[in-house]
C-alpha atoms as a PDB file:
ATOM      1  CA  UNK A   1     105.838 101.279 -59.093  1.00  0.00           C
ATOM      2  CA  UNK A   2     103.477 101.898 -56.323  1.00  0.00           C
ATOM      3  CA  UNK A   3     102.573  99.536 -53.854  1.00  0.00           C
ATOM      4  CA  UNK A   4      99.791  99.700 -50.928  1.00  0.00           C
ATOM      5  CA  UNK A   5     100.711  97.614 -48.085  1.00  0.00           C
ATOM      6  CA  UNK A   6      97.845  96.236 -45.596  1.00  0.00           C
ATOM      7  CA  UNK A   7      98.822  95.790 -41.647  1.00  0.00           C
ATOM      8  CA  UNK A   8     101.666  97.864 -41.680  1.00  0.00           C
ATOM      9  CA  UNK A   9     102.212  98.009 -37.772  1.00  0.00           C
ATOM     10  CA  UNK A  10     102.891  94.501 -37.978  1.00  0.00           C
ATOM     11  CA  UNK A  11     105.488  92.245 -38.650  1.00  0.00           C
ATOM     12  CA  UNK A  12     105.275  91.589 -42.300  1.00  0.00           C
ATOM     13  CA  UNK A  13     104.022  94.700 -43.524  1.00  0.00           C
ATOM     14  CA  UNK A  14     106.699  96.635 -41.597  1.00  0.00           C
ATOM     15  CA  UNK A  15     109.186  94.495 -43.495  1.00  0.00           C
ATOM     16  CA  UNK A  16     107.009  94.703 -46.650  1.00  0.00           C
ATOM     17  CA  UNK A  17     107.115  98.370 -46.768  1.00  0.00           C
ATOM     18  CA  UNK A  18     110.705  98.799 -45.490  1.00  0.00           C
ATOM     19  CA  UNK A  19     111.756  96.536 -48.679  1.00  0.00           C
ATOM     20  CA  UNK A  20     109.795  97.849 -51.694  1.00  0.00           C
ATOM     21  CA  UNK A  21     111.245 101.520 -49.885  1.00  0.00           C
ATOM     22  CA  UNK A  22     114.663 100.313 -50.269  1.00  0.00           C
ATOM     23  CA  UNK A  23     114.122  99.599 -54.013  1.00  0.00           C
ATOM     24  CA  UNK A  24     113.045 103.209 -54.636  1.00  0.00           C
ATOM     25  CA  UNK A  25     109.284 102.353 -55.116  1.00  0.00           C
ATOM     26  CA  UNK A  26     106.668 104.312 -53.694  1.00  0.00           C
ATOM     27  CA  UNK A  27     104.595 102.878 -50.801  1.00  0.00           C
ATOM     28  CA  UNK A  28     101.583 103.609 -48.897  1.00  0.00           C
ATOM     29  CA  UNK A  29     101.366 101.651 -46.158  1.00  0.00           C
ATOM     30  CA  UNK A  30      98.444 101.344 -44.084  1.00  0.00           C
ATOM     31  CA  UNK A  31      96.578  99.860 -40.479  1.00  0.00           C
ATOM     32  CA  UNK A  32      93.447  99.526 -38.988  1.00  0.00           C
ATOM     33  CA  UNK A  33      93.127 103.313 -37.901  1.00  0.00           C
ATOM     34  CA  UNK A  34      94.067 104.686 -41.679  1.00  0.00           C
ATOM     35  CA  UNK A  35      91.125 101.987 -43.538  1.00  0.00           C
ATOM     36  CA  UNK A  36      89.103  99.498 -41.478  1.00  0.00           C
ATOM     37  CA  UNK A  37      88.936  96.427 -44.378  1.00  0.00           C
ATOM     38  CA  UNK A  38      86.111  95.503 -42.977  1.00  0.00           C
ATOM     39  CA  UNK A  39      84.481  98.882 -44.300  1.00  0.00           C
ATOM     40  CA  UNK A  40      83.981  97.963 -48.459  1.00  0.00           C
ATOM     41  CA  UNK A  41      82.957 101.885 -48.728  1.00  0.00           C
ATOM     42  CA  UNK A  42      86.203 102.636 -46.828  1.00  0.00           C
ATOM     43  CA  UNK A  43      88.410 100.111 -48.578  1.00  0.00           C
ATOM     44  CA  UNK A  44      87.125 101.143 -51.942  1.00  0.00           C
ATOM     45  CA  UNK A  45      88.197 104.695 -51.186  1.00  0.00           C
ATOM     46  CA  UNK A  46      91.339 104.409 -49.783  1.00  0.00           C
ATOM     47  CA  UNK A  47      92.196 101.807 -52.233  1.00  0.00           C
ATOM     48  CA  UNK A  48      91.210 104.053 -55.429  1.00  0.00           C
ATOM     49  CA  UNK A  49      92.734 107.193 -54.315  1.00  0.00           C
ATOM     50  CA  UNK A  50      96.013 105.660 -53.653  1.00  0.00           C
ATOM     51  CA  UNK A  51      96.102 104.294 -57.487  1.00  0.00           C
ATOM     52  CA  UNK A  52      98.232 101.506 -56.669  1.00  0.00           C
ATOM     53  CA  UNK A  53     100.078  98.935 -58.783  1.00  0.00           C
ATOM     54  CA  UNK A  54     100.109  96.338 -56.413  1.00  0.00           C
ATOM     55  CA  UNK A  55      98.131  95.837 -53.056  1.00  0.00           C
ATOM     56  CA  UNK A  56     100.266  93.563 -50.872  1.00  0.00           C
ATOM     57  CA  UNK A  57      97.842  91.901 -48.311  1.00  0.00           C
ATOM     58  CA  UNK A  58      99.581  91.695 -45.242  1.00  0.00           C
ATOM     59  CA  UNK A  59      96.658  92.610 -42.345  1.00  0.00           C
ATOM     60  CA  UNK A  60      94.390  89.843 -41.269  1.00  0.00           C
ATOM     61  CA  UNK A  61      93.316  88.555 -37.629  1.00  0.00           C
ATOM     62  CA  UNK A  62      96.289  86.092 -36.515  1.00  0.00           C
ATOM     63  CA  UNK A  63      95.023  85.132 -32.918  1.00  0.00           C
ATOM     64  CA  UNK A  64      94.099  81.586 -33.610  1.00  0.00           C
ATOM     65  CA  UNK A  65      93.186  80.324 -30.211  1.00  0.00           C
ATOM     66  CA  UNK A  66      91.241  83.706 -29.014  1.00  0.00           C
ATOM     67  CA  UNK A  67      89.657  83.577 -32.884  1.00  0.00           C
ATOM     68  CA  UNK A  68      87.401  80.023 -31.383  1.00  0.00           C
ATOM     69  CA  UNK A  69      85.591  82.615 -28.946  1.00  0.00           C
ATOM     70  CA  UNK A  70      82.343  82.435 -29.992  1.00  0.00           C
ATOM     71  CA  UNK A  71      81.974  86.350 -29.101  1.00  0.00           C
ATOM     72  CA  UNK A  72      84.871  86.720 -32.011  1.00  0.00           C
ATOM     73  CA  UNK A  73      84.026  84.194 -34.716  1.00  0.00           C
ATOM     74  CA  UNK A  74      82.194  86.487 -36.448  1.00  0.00           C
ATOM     75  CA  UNK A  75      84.892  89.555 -36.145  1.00  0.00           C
ATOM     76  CA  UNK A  76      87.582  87.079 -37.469  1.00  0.00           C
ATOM     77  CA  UNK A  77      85.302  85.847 -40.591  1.00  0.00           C
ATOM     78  CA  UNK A  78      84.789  90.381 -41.054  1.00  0.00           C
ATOM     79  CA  UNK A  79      88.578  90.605 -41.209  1.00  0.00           C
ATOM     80  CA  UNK A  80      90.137  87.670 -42.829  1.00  0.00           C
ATOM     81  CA  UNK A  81      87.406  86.561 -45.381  1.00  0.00           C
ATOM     82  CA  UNK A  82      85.304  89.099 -45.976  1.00  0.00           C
ATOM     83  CA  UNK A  83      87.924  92.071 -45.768  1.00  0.00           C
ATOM     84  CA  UNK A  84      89.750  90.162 -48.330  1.00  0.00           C
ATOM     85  CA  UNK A  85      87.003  89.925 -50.583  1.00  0.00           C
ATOM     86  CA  UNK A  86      86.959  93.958 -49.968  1.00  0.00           C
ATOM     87  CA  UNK A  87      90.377  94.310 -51.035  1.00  0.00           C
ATOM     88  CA  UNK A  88      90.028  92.125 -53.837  1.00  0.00           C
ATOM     89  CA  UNK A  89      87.523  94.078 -55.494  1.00  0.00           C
ATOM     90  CA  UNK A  90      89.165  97.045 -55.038  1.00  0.00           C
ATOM     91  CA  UNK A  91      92.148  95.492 -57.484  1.00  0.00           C
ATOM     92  CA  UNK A  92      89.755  93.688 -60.350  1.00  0.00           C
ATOM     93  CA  UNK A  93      88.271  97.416 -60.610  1.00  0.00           C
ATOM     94  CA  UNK A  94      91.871  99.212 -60.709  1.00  0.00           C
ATOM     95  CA  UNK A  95      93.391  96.101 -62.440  1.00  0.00           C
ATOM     96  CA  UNK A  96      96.156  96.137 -59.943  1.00  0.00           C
ATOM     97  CA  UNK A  97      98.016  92.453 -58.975  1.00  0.00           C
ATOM     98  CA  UNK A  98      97.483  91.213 -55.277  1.00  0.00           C
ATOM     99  CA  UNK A  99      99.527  89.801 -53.013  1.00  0.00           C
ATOM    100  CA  UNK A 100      97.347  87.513 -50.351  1.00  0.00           C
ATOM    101  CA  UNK A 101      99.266  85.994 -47.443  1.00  0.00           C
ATOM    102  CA  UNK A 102      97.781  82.794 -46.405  1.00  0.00           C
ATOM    103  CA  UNK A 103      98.705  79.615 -44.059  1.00  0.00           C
ATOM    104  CA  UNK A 104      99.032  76.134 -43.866  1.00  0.00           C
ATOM    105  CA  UNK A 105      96.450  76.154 -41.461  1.00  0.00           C
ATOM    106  CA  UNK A 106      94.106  76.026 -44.278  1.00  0.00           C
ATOM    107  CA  UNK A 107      95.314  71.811 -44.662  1.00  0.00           C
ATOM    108  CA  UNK A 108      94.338  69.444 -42.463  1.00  0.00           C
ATOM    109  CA  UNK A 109      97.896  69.089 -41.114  1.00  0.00           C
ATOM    110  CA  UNK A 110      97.845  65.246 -40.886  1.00  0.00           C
ATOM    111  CA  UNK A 111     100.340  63.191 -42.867  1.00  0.00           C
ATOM    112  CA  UNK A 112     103.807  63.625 -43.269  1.00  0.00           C
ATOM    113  CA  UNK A 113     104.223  64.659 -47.048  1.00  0.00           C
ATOM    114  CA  UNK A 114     105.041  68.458 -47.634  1.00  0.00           C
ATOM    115  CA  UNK A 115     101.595  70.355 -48.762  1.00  0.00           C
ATOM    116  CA  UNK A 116     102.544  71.592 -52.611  1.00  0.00           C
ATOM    117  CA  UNK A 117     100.478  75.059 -53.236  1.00  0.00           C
ATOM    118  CA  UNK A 118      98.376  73.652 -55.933  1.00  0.00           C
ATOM    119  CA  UNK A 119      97.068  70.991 -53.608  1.00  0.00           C
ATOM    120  CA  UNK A 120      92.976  71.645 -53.560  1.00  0.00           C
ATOM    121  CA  UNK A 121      92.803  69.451 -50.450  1.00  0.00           C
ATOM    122  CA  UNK A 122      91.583  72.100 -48.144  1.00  0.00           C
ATOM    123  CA  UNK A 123      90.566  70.915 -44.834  1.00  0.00           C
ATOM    124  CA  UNK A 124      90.628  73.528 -41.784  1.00  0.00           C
ATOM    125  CA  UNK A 125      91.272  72.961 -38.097  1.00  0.00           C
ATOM    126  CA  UNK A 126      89.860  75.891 -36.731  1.00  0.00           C
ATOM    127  CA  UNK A 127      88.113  78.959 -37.648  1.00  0.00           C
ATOM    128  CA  UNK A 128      91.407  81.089 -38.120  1.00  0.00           C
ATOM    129  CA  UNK A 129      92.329  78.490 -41.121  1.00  0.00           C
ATOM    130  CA  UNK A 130      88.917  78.585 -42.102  1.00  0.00           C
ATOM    131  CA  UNK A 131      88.717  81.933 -42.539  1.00  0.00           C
ATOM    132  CA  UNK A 132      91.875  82.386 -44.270  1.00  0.00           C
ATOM    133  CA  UNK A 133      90.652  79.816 -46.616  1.00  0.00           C
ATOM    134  CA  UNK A 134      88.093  81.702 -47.555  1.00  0.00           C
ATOM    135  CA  UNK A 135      89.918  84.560 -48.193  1.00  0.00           C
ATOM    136  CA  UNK A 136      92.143  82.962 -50.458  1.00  0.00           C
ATOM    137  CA  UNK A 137      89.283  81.306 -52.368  1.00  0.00           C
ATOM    138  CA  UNK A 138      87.357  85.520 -52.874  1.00  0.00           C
ATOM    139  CA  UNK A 139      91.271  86.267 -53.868  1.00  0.00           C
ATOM    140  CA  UNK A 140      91.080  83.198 -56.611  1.00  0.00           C
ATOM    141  CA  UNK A 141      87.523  84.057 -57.482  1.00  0.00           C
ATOM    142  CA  UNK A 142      87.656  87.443 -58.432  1.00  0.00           C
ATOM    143  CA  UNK A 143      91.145  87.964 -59.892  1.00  0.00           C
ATOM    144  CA  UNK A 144      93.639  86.889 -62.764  1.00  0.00           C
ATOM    145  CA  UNK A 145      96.749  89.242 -61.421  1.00  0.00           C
ATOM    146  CA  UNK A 146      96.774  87.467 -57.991  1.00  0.00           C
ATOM    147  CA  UNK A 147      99.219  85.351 -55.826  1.00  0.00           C
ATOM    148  CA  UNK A 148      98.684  83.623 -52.684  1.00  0.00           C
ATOM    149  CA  UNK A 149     101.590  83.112 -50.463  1.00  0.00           C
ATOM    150  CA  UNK A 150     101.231  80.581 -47.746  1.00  0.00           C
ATOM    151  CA  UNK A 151     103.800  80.868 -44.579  1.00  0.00           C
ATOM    152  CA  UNK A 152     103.875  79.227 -41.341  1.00  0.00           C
ATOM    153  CA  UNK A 153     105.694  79.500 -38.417  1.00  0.00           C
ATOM    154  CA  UNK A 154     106.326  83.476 -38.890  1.00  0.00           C
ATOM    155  CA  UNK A 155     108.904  85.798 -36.789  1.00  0.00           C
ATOM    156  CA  UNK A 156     109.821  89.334 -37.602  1.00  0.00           C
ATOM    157  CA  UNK A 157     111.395  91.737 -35.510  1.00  0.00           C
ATOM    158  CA  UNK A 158     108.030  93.771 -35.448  1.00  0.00           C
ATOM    159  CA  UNK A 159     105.434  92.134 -33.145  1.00  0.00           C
ATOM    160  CA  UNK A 160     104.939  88.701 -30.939  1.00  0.00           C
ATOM    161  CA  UNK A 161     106.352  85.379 -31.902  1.00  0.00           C
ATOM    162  CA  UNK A 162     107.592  81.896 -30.558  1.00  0.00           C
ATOM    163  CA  UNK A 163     111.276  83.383 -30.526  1.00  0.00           C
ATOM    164  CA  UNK A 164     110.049  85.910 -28.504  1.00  0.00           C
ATOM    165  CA  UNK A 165     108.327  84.283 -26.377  1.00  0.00           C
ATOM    166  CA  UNK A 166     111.092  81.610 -25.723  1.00  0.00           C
ATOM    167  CA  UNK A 167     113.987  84.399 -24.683  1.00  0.00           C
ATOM    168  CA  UNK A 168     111.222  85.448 -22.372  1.00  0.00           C
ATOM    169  CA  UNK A 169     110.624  82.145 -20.981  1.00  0.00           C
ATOM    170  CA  UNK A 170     114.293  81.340 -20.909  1.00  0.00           C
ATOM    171  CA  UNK A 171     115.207  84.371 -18.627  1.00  0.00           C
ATOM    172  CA  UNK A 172     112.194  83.295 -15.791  1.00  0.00           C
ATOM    173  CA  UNK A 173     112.470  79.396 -15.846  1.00  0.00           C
ATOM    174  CA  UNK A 174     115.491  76.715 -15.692  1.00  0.00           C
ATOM    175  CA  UNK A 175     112.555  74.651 -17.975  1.00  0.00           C
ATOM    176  CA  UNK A 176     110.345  75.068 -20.794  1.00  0.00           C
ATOM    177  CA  UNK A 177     107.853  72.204 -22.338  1.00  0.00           C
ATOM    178  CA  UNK A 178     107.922  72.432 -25.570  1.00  0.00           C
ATOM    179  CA  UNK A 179     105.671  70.231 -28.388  1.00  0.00           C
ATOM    180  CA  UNK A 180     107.953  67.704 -30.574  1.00  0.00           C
ATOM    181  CA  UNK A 181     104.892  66.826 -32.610  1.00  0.00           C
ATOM    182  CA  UNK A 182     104.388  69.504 -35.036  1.00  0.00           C
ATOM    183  CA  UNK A 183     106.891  70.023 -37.684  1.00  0.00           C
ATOM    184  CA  UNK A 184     106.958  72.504 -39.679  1.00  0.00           C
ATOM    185  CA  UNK A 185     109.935  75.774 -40.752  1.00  0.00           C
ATOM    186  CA  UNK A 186     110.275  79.141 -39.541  1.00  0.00           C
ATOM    187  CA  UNK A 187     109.888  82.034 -41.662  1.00  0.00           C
ATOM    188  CA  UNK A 188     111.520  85.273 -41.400  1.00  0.00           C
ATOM    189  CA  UNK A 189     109.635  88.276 -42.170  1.00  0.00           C
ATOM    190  CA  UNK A 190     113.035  89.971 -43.010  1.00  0.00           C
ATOM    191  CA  UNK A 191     113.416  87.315 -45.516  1.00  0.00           C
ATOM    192  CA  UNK A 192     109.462  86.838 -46.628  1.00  0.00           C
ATOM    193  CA  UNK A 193     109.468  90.578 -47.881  1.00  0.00           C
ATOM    194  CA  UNK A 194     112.041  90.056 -50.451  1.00  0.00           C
ATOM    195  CA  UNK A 195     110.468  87.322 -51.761  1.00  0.00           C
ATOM    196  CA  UNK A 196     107.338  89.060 -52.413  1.00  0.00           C
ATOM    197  CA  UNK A 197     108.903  92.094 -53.297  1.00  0.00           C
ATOM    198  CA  UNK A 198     110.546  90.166 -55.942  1.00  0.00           C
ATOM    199  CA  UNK A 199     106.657  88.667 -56.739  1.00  0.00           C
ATOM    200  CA  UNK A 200     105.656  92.285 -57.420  1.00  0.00           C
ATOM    201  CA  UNK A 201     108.166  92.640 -59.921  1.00  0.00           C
ATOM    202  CA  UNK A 202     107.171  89.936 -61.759  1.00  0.00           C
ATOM    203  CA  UNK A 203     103.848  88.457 -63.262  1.00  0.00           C
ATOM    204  CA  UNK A 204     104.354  84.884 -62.478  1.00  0.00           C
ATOM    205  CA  UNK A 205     101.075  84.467 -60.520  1.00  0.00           C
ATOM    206  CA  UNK A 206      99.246  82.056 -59.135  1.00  0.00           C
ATOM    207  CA  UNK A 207      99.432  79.598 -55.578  1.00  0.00           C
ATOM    208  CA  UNK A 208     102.971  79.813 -53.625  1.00  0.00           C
ATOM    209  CA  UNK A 209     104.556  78.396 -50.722  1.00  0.00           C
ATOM    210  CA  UNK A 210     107.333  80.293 -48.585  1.00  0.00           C
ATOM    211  CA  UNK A 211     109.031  79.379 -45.520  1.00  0.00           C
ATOM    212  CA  UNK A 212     113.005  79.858 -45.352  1.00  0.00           C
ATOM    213  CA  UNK A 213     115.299  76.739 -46.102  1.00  0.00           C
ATOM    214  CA  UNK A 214     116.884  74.032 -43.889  1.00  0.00           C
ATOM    215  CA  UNK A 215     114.338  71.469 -43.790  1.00  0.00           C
ATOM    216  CA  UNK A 216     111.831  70.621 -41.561  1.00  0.00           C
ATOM    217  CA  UNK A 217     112.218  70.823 -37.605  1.00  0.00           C
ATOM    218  CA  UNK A 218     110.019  70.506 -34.548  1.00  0.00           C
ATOM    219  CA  UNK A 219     108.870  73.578 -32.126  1.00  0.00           C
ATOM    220  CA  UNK A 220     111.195  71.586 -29.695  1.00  0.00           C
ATOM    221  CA  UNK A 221     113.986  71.773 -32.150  1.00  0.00           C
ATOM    222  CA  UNK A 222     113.025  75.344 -32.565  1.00  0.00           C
ATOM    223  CA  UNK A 223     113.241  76.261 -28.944  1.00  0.00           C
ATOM    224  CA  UNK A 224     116.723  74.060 -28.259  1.00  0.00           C
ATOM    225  CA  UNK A 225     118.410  76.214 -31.477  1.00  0.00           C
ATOM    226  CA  UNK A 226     117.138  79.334 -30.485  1.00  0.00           C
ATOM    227  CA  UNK A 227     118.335  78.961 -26.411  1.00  0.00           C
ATOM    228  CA  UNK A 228     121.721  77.460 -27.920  1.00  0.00           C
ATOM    229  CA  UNK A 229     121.999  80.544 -29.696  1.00  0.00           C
ATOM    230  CA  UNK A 230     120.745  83.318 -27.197  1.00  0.00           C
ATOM    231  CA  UNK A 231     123.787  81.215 -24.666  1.00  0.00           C
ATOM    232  CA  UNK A 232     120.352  80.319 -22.703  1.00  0.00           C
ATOM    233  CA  UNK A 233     120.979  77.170 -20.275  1.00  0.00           C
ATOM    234  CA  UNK A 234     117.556  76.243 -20.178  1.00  0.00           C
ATOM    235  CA  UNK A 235     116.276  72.943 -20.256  1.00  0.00           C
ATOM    236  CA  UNK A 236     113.834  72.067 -22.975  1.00  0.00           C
ATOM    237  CA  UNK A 237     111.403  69.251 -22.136  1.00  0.00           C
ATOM    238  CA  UNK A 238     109.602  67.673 -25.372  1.00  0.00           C
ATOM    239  CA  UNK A 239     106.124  66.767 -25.414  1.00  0.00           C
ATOM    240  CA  UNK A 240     103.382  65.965 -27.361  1.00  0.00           C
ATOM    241  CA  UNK A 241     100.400  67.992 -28.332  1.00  0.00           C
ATOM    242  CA  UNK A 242      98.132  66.296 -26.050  1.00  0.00           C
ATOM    243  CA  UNK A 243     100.455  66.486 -23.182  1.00  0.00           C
ATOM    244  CA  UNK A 244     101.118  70.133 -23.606  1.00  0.00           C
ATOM    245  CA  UNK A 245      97.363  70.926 -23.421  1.00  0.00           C
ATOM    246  CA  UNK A 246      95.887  74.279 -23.151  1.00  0.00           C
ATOM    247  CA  UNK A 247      95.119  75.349 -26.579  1.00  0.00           C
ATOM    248  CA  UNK A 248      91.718  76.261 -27.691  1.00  0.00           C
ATOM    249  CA  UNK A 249      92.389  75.948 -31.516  1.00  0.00           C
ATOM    250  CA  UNK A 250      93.786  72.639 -32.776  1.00  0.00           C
ATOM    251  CA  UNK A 251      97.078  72.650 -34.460  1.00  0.00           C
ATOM    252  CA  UNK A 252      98.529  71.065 -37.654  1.00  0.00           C
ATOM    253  CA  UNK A 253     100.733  67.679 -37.014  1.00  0.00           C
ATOM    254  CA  UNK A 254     102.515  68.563 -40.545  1.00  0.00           C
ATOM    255  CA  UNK A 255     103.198  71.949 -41.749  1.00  0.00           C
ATOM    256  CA  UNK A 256     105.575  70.883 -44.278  1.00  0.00           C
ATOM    257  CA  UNK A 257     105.240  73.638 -46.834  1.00  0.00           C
ATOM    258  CA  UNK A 258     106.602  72.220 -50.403  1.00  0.00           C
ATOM    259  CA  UNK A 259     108.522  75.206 -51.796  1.00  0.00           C
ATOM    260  CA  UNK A 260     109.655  73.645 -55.261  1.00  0.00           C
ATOM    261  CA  UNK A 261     107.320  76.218 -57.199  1.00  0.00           C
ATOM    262  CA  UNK A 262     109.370  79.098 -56.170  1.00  0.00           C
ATOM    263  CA  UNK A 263     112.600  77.552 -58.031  1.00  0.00           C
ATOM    264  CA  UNK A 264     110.566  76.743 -60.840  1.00  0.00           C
ATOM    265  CA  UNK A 265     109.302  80.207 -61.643  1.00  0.00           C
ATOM    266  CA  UNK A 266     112.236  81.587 -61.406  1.00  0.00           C
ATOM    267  CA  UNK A 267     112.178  83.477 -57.323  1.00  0.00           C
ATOM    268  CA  UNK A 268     114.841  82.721 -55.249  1.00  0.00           C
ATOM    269  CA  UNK A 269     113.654  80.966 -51.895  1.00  0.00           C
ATOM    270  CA  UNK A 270     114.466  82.192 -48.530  1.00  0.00           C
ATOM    271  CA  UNK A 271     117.727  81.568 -46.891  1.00  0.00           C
ATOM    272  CA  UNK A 272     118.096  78.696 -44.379  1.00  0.00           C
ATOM    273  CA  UNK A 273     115.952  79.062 -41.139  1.00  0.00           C
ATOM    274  CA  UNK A 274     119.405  78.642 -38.614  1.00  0.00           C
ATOM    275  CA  UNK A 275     120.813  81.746 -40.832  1.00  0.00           C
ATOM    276  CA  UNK A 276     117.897  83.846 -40.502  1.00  0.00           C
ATOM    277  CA  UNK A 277     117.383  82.748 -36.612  1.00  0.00           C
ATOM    278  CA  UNK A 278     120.834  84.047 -36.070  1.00  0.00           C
ATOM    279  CA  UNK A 279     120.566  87.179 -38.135  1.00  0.00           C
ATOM    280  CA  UNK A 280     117.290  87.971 -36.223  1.00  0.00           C
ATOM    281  CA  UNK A 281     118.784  87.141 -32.852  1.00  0.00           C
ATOM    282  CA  UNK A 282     121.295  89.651 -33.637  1.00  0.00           C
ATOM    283  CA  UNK A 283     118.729  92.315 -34.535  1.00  0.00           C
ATOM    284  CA  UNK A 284     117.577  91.802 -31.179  1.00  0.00           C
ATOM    285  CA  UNK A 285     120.600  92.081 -29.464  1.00  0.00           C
ATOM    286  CA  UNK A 286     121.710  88.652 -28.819  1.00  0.00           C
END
């Protein structure tokens, strides 16, 4: 099998292409300076000569408070909609499946009942979800051989991420504020890339969800595991979303991700989020 991998450099793709490698498939993996997906000529090209069996859909424009600049609304809507739609013509005229990785930011995020993936209740905070909706909706549109993974909450050893960001902040400050508000459950890139790995394989399509197991925790509960673990003595201060501040972009309340599908078709969901946190802390050193 051959599979073409979008965003590459980044943290899913790297993991992506690093698993379908280990199975003995052939992948071309790609990033911005090998096909701009903004480019239809370009992604049609690329796309054709490679002959893929499967495009798995990792690149897309993740910076959700910088993607509210109104200088960069329209660069966001290139990449994550309309490069989509690029991709996904591409595969109806090679008749190749597509993987699409989406978000929960394309909910509202109110409530507290876990989203299920064939929920039509679409209802974007900001112009990142938006524009991942859309994608998802020129994925649906155009193809039968298509699923569309939604993840939230994402760390990989390849790129930025809360984790990350916390050992960074635990190593300059005896305190961190941290939201107790939004609830949600990591996902592991490490873990993610089986998972659709194991989706290529197979031809169970359609809407999924996908974060790892262990229930549902706040980003306060996030932070206090992952200084626990890391030996960290800082002190983690909880706060609310509208006592933290600062954010351009509004965030979901509830990023419960109902993963039930998975099971039911047959894939076998992600490990628990404390077993992945600690496998990925020791990838890092800790």
């Amino acid at each position: 099998m051959r599979i073409f991998v979008t965003g590459v450099k980044g943290q899913l793709g790297h993991d992506v292409s690093n698993e379908c490698r280990k199975r003995g498939y052939e992948v071309i993996g790609v990033d911005i300076e090998d096909m701009d997906i903004t480019d239809a000529a370009a992604v049609d090209s690329v796309i054709t000569e490679a002959s893929p069996d499967v495009v798995v859909h990792c690149a897309a424009w993740t910076a959700v408070d910088a993607a509210e600049e109104e200088e960069n609304i329209a660069k966001v809507r290139a990449v994550n909609a309309d490069g989509t739609r690029n991709i996904a013509d591409v595969c109806k005229k090679l008749d190749c499946k597509m993987i699409y990785i989406s978000t929960d930011y394309v909910f509202d995020g109110q409530g507290d009942k876990p989203w299920e993936p064939d929920c039509k209740a679409y209802s974007p905070l900001n112009v990142y979800g938006q524009t991942k909706l859309d994608g998802e909706l020129a994925v649906a549109d155009t193809l039968k051989k298509y699923f569309i993974v939604r993840i939230a909450w994402v760390f990989g050893v390849n790129g930025k991420n809360f984790i990350k960001t916390m050992l960074s902040l635990g190593q300059k400050y005896d305190t961190v504020r941290v939201v107790n508000d939004q609830i949600g459950t990591p996902t592991y890139t490490y873990d993610l890339a089986r998972l659709l790995t194991d989706m290529a394989e197979s031809e169970k399509y359609g809407y999924y969800h996908a974060t790892n197991e262990g229930g549902y925790i706040s980003w306060y509960d996030f932070a206090c595991e992952i200084f626990r673990r890391a030996g960290y003595a800082t002190k983690v201060v909880p706060v609310t979303t509208a006592e933290y501040g600062l954010s351009k972009a509004r965030r979901p309340f509830n990023s419960r991700l109902d993963k039930s599908k998975l099971v039911k078709n047959g894939f076998t969901p992600l490990p628990d989020w404390r077993d992945a946190l600690d496998r990925y802390m020791k990838e890092l050193g800790y």
